[in-house]
C-alpha atoms as a PDB file:
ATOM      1  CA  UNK A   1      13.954 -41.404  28.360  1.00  0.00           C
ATOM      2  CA  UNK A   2      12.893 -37.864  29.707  1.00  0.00           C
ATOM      3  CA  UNK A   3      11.122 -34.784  28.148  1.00  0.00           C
ATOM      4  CA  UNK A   4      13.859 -33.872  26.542  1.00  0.00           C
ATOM      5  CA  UNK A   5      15.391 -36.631  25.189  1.00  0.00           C
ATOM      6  CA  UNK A   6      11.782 -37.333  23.700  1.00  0.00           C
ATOM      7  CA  UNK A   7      11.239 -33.793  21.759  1.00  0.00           C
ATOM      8  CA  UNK A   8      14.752 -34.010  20.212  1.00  0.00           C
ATOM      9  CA  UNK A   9      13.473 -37.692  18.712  1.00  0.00           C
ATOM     10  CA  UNK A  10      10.292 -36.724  17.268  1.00  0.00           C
ATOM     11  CA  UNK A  11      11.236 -35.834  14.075  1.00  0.00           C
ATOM     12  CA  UNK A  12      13.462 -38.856  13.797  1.00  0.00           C
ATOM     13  CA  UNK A  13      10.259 -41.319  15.237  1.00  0.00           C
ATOM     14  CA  UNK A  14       8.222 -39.916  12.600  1.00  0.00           C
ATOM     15  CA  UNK A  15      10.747 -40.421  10.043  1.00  0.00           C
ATOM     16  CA  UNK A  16      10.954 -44.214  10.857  1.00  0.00           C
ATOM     17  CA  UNK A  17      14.831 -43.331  11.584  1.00  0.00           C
ATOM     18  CA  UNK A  18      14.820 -44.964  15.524  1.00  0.00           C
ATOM     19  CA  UNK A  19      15.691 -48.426  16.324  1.00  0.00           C
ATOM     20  CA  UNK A  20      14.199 -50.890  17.678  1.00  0.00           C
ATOM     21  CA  UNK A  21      15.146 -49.846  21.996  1.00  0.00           C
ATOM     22  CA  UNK A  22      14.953 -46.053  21.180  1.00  0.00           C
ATOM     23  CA  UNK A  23      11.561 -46.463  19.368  1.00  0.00           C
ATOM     24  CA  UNK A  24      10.112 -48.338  22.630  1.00  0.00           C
ATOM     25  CA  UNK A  25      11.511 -45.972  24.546  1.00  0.00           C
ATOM     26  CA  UNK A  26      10.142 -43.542  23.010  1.00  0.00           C
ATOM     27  CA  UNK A  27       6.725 -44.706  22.648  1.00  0.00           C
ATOM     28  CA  UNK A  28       6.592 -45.583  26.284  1.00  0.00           C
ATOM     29  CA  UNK A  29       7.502 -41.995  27.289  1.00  0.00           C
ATOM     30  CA  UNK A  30       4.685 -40.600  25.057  1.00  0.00           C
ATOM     31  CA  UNK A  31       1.879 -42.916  26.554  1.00  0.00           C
ATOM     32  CA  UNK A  32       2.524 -41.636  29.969  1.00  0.00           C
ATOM     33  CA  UNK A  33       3.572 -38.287  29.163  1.00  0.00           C
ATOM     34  CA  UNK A  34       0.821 -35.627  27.600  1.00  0.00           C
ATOM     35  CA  UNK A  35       2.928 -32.694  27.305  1.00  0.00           C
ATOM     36  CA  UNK A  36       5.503 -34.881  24.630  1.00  0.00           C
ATOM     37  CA  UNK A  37       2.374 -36.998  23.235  1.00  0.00           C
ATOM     38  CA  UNK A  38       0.449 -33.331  22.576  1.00  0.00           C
ATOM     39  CA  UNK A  39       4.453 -32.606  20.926  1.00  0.00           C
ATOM     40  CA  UNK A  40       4.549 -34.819  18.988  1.00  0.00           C
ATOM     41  CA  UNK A  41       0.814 -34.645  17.515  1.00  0.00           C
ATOM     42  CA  UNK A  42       1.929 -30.565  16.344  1.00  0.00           C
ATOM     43  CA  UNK A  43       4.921 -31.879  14.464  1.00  0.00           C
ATOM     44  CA  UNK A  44       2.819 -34.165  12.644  1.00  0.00           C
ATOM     45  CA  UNK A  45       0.205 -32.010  12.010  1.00  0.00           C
ATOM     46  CA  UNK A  46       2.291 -29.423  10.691  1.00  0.00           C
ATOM     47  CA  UNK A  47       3.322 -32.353   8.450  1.00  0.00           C
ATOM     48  CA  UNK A  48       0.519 -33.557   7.312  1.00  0.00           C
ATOM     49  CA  UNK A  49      -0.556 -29.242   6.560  1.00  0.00           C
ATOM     50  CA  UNK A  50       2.444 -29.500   4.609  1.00  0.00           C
ATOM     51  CA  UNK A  51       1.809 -32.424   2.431  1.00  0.00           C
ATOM     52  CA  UNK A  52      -1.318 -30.804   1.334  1.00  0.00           C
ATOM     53  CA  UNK A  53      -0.054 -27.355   0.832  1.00  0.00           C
ATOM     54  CA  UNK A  54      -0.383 -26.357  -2.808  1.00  0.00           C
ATOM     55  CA  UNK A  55       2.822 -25.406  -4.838  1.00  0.00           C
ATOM     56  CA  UNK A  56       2.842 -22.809  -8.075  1.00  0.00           C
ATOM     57  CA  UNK A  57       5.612 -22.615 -10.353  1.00  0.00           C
ATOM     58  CA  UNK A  58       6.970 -18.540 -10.544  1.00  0.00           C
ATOM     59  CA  UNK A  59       5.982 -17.288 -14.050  1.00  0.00           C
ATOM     60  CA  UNK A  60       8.282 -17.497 -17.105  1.00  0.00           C
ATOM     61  CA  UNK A  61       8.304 -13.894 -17.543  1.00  0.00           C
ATOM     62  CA  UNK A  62       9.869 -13.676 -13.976  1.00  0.00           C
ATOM     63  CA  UNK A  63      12.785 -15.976 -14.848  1.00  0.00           C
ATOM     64  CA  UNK A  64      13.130 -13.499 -18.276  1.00  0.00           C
ATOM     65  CA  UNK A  65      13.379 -10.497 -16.004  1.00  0.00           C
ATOM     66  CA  UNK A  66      15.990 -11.742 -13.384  1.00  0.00           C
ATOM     67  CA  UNK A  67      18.640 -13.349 -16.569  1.00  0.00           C
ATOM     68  CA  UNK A  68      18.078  -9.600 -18.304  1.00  0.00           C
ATOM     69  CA  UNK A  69      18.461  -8.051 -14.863  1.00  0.00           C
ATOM     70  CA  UNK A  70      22.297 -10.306 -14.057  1.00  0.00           C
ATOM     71  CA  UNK A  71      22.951  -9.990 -18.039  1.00  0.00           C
ATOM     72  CA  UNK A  72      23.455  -6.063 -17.316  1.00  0.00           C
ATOM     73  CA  UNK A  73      24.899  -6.768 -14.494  1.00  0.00           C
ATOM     74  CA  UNK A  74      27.502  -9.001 -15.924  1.00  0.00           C
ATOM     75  CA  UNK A  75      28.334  -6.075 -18.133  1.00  0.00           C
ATOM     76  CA  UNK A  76      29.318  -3.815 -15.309  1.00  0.00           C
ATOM     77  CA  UNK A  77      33.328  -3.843 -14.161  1.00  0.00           C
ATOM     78  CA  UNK A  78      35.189  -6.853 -12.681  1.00  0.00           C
ATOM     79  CA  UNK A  79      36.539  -4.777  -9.899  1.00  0.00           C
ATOM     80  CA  UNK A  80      35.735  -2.255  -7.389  1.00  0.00           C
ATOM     81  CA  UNK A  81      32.075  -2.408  -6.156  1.00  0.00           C
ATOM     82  CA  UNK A  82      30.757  -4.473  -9.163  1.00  0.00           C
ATOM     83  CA  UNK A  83      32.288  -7.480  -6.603  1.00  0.00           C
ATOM     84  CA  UNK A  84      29.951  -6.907  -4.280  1.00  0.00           C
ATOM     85  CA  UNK A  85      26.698  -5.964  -6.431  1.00  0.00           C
ATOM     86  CA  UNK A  86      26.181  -9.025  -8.092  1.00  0.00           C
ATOM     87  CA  UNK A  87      26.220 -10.897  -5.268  1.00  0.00           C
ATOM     88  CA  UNK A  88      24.035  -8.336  -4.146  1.00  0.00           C
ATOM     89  CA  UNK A  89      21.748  -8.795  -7.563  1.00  0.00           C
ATOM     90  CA  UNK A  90      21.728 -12.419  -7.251  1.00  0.00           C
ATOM     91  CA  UNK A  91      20.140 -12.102  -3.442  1.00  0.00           C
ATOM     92  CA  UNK A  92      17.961 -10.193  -4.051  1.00  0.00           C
ATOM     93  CA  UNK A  93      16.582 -11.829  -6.920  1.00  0.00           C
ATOM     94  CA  UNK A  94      15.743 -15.069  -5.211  1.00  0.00           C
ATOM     95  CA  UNK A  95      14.092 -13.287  -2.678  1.00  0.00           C
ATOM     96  CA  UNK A  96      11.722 -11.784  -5.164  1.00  0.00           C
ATOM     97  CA  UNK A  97      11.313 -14.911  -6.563  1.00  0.00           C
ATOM     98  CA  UNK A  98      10.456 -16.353  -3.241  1.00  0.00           C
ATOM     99  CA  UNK A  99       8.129 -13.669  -2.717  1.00  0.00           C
ATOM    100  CA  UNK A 100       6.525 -13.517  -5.817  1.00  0.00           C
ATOM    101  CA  UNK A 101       5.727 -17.632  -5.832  1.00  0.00           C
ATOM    102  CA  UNK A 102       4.461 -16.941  -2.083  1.00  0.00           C
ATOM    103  CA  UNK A 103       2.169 -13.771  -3.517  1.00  0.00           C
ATOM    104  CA  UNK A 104       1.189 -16.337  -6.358  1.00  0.00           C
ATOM    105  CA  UNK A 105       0.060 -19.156  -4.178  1.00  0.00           C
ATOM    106  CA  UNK A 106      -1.847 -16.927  -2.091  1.00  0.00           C
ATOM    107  CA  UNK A 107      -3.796 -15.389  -4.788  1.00  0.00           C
ATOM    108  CA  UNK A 108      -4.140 -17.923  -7.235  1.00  0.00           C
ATOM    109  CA  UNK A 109      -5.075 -21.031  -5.102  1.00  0.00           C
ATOM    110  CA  UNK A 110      -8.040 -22.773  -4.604  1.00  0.00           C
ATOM    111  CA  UNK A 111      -8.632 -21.763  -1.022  1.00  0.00           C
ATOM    112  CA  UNK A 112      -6.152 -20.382   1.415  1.00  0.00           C
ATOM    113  CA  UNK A 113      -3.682 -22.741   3.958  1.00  0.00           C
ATOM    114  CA  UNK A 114      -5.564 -22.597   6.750  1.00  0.00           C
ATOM    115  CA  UNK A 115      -8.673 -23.906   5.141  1.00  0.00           C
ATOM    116  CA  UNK A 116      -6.479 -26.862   3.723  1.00  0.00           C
ATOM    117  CA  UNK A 117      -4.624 -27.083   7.225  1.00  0.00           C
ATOM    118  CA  UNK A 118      -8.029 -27.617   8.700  1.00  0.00           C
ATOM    119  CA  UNK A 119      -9.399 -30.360   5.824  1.00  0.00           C
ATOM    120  CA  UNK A 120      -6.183 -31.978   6.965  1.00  0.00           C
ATOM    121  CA  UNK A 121      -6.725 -31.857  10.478  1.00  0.00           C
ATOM    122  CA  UNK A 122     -10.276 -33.394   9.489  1.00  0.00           C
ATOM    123  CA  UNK A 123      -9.018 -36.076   7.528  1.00  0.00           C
ATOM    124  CA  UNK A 124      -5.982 -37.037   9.946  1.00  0.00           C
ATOM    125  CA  UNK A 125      -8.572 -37.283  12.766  1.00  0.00           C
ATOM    126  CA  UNK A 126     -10.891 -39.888  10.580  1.00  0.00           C
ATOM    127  CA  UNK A 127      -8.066 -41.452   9.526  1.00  0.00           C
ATOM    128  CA  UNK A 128      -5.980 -41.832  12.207  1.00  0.00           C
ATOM    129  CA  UNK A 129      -8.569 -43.618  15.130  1.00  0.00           C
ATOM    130  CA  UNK A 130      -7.570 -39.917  16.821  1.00  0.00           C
ATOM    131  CA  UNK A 131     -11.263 -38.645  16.454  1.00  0.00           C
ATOM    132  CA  UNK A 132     -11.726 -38.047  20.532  1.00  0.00           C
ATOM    133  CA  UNK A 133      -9.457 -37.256  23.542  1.00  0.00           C
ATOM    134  CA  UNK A 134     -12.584 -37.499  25.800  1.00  0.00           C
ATOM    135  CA  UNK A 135     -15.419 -39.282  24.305  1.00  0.00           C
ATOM    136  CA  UNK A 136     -18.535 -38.382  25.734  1.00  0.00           C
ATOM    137  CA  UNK A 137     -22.130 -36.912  25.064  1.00  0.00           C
ATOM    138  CA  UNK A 138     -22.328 -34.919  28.373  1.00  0.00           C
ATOM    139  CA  UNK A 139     -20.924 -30.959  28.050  1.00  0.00           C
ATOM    140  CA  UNK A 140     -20.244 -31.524  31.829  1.00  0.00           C
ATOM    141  CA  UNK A 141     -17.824 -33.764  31.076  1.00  0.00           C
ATOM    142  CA  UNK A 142     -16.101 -32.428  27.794  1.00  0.00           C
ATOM    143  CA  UNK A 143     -15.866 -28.894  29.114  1.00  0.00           C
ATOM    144  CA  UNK A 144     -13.958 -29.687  32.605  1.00  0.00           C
ATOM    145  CA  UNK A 145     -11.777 -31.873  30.141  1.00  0.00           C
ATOM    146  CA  UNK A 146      -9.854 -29.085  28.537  1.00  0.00           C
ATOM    147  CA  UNK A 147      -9.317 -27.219  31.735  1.00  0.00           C
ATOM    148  CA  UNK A 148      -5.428 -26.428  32.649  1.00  0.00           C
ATOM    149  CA  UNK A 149      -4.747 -27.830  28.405  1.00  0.00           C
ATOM    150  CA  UNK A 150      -5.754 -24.430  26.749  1.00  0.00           C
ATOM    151  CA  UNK A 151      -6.276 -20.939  28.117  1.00  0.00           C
ATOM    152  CA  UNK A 152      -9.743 -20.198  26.798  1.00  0.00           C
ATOM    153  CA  UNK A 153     -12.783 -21.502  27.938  1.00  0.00           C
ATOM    154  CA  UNK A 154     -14.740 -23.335  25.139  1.00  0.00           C
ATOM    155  CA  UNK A 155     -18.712 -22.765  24.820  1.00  0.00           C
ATOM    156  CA  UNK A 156     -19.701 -26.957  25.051  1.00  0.00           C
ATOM    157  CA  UNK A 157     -23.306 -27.565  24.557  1.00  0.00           C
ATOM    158  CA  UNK A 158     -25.379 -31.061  23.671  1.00  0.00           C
ATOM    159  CA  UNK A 159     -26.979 -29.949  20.302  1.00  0.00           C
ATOM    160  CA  UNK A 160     -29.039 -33.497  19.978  1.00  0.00           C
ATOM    161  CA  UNK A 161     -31.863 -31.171  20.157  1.00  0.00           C
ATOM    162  CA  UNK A 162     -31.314 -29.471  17.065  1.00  0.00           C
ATOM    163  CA  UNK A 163     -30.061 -32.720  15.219  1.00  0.00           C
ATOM    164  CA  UNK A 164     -26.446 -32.889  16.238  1.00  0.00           C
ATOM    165  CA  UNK A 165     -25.184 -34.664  19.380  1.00  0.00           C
ATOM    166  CA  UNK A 166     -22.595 -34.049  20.728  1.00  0.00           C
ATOM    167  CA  UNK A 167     -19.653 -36.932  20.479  1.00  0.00           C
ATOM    168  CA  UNK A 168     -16.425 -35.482  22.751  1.00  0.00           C
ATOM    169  CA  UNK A 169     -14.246 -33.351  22.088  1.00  0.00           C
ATOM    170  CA  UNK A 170     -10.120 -33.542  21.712  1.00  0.00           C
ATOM    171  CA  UNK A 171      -7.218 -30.607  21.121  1.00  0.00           C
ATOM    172  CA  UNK A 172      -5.652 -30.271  17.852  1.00  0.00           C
ATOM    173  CA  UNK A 173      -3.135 -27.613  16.249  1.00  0.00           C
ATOM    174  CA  UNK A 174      -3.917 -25.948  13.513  1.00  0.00           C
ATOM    175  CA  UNK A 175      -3.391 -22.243  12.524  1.00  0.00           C
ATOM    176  CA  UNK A 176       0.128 -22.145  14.513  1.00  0.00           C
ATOM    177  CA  UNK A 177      -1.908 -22.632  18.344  1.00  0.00           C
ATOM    178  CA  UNK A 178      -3.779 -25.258  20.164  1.00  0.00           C
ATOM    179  CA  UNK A 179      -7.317 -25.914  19.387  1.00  0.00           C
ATOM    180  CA  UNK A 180     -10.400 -27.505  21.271  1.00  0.00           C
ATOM    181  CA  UNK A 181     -12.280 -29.918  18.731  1.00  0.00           C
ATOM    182  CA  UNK A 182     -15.612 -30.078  19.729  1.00  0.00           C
ATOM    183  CA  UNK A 183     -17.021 -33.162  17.716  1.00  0.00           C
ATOM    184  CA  UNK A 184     -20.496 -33.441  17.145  1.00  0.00           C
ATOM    185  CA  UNK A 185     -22.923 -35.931  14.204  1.00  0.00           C
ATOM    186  CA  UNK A 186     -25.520 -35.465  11.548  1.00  0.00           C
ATOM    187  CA  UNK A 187     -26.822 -38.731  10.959  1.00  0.00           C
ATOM    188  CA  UNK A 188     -24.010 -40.350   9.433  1.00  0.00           C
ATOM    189  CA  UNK A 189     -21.238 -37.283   8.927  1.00  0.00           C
ATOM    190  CA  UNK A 190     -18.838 -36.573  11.475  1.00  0.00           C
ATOM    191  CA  UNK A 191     -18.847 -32.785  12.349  1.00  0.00           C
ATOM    192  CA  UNK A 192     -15.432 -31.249  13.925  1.00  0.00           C
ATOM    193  CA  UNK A 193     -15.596 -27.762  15.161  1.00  0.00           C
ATOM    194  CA  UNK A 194     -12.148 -26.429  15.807  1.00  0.00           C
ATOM    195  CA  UNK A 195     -12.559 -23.192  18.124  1.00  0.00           C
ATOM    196  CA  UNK A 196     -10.123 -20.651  19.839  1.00  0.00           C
ATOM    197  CA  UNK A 197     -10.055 -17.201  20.583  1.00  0.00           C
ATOM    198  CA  UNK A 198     -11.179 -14.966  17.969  1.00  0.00           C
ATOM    199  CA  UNK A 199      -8.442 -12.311  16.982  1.00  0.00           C
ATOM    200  CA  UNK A 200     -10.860  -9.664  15.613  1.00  0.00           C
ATOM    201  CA  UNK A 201     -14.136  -9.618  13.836  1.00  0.00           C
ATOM    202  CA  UNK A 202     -14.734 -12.215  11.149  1.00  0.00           C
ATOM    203  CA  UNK A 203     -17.744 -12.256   9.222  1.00  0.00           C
ATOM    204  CA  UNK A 204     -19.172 -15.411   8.090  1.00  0.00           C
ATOM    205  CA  UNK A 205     -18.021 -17.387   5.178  1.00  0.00           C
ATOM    206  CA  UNK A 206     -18.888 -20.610   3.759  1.00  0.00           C
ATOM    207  CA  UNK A 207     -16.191 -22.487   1.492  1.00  0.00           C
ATOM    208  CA  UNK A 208     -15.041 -25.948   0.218  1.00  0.00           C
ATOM    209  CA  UNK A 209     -11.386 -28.022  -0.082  1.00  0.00           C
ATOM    210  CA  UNK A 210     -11.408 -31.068  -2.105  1.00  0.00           C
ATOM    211  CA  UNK A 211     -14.890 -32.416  -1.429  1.00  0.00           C
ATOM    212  CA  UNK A 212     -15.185 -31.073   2.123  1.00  0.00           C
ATOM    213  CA  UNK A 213     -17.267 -28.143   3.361  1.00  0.00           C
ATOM    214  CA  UNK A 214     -16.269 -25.626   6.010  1.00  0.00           C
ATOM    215  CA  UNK A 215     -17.864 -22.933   7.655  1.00  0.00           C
ATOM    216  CA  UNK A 216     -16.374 -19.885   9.729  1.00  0.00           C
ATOM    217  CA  UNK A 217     -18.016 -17.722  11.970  1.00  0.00           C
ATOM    218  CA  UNK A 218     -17.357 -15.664  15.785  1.00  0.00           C
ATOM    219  CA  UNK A 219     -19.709 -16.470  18.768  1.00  0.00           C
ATOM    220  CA  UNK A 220     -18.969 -14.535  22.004  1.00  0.00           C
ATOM    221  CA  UNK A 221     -15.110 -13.799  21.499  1.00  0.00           C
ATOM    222  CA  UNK A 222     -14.508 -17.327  20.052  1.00  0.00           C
ATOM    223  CA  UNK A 223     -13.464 -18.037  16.008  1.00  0.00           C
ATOM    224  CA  UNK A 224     -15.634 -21.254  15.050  1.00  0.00           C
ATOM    225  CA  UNK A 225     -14.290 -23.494  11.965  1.00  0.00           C
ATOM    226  CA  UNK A 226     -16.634 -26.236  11.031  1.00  0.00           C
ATOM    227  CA  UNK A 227     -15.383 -29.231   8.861  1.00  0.00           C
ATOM    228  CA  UNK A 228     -17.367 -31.680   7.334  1.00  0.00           C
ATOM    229  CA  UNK A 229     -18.358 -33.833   4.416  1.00  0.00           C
ATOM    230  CA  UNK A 230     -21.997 -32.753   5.200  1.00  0.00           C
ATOM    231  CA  UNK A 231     -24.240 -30.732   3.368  1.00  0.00           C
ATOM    232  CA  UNK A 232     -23.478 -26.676   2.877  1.00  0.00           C
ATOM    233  CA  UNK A 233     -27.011 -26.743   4.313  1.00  0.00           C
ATOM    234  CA  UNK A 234     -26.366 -28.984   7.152  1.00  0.00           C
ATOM    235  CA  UNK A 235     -23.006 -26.708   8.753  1.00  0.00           C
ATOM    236  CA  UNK A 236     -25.192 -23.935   7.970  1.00  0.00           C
ATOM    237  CA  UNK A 237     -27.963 -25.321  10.087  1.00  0.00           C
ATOM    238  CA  UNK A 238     -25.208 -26.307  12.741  1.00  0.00           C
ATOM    239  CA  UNK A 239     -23.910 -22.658  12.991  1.00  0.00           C
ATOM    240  CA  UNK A 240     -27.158 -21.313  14.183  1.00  0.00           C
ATOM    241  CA  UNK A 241     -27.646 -23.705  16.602  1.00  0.00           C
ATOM    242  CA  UNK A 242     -23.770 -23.230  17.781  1.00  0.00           C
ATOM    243  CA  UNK A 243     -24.546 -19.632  17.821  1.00  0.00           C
ATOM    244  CA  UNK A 244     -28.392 -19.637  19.228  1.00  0.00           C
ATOM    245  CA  UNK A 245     -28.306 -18.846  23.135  1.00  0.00           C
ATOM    246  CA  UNK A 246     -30.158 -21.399  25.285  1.00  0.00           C
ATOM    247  CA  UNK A 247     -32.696 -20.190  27.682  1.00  0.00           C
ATOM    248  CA  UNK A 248     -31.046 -20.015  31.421  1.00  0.00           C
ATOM    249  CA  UNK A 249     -33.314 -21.550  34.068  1.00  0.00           C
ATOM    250  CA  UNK A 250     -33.614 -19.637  37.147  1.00  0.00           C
ATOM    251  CA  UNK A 251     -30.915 -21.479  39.740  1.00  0.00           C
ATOM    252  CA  UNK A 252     -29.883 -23.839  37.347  1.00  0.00           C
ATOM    253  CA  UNK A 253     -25.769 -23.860  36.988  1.00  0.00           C
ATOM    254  CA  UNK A 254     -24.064 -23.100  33.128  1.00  0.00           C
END
């Protein structure tokens, strides 16, 4: 089975819809192949986002205005250009529907989808034995990992010092890119820190999605999200030491 053969079955693998051979085959491909395996991991994460993505029923006053709005419609003459004008009516009020419920979710929800995307991406990563791509306490060896897999340079430090080492790292996709996962502990809570370039300022804010706590903040050109079941305290204290710039030693290498 080749690369492309294997991206046109991913949504059929995760649907349980392969036999027996083409599963195999498939699996096989994806163990030896990181470009299909990393694939594969963004069509399930989008998956998972969606699972967890809130819904909102329109408002009944909405319905009421769209039946008014085709009533007087349906009064208008059979022929000529009432033909095309109810179609025409009927268009565009789904799309305002569609808008409106969008509009709705955005405003009215407990946080927004990215924050959920992210608890997801926390949870999945627990959940899933998927925690670390390279596991490993030294920065030397995390940060050479993701060269030639992203095209930013994460900022990979040991923060033992400061109460959280550092675990490994792994890539993820959240937010509609690739993201290095820098993991790190607090005693017993797992810490992920999902970083890529920062698209503008972003000042800091602290939130929470179903029992989890996440911080956001921009060091040095980079967008920092920080998930965990710690303390609002804790990811505080973590952000200051992510952000805090370590003495250089003269001749040492960064």
């Amino acid at each position: 089975m080749n690369c492309t053969q294997t991206r046109e079955l991913i949504g059929a693998h995760l649907d349980g819809e392969l036999d027996v051979m083409a599963s195999l085959e498939f699996k096989r491909h994806v163990e030896c192949c990181t470009a299909c395996a990393l694939a594969a991991e963004r069509v399930e994460a989008v998956r998972s986002a969606v699972a967890v993505a809130p819904y909102y029923r329109a408002p009944d006053r909405l319905g009421l205005q769209i039946r008014a709005a085709m009533g007087r419609e349906a009064g208008a003459r059979a022929g000529g250009i009432g033909r095309f004008v109810r179609p025409l009516a009927v268009a565009a009020a789904l799309v305002l529907v569609a808008t409106l419920s969008w509009r709705v979710a955005r405003s009215t929800g407990p946080s927004g989808g990215l924050e959920r995307e992210l608890v997801a991406a926390h949870v999945r990563s627990l959940q899933a034995d998927h925690l670390l791509d390279v596991p490993s306490s030294n920065q030397h060896t995390v940060k050479p990992w993701f060269n030639g897999k992203i095209d930013f340079a994460p900022d990979v430090r040991d923060l033992a010092d400061a109460g959280f080492p550092l675990q490994g790292g792994r890539l993820d996709y959240v937010d509609g890119h690739v993201a290095a996962v820098l993991v790190y502990r607090h005693k017993l809570h797992v810490i992920n820190c999902f970083v890529w370039p920062a698209e503008g300022g972003a000042s800091e804010r602290a939130t929470s999605v179903q029992g989890y706590r996440l911080l956001r903040f921009t060091d040095r050109g980079l967008m920092y999200w920080v998930v965990s079941d710690a303390s609002a305290e804790t990811l505080e204290e973590f952000g200051r030491a992510v952000r805090a710039v370590s003495p250089r030693v003269p001749g040492a290498l960064p």
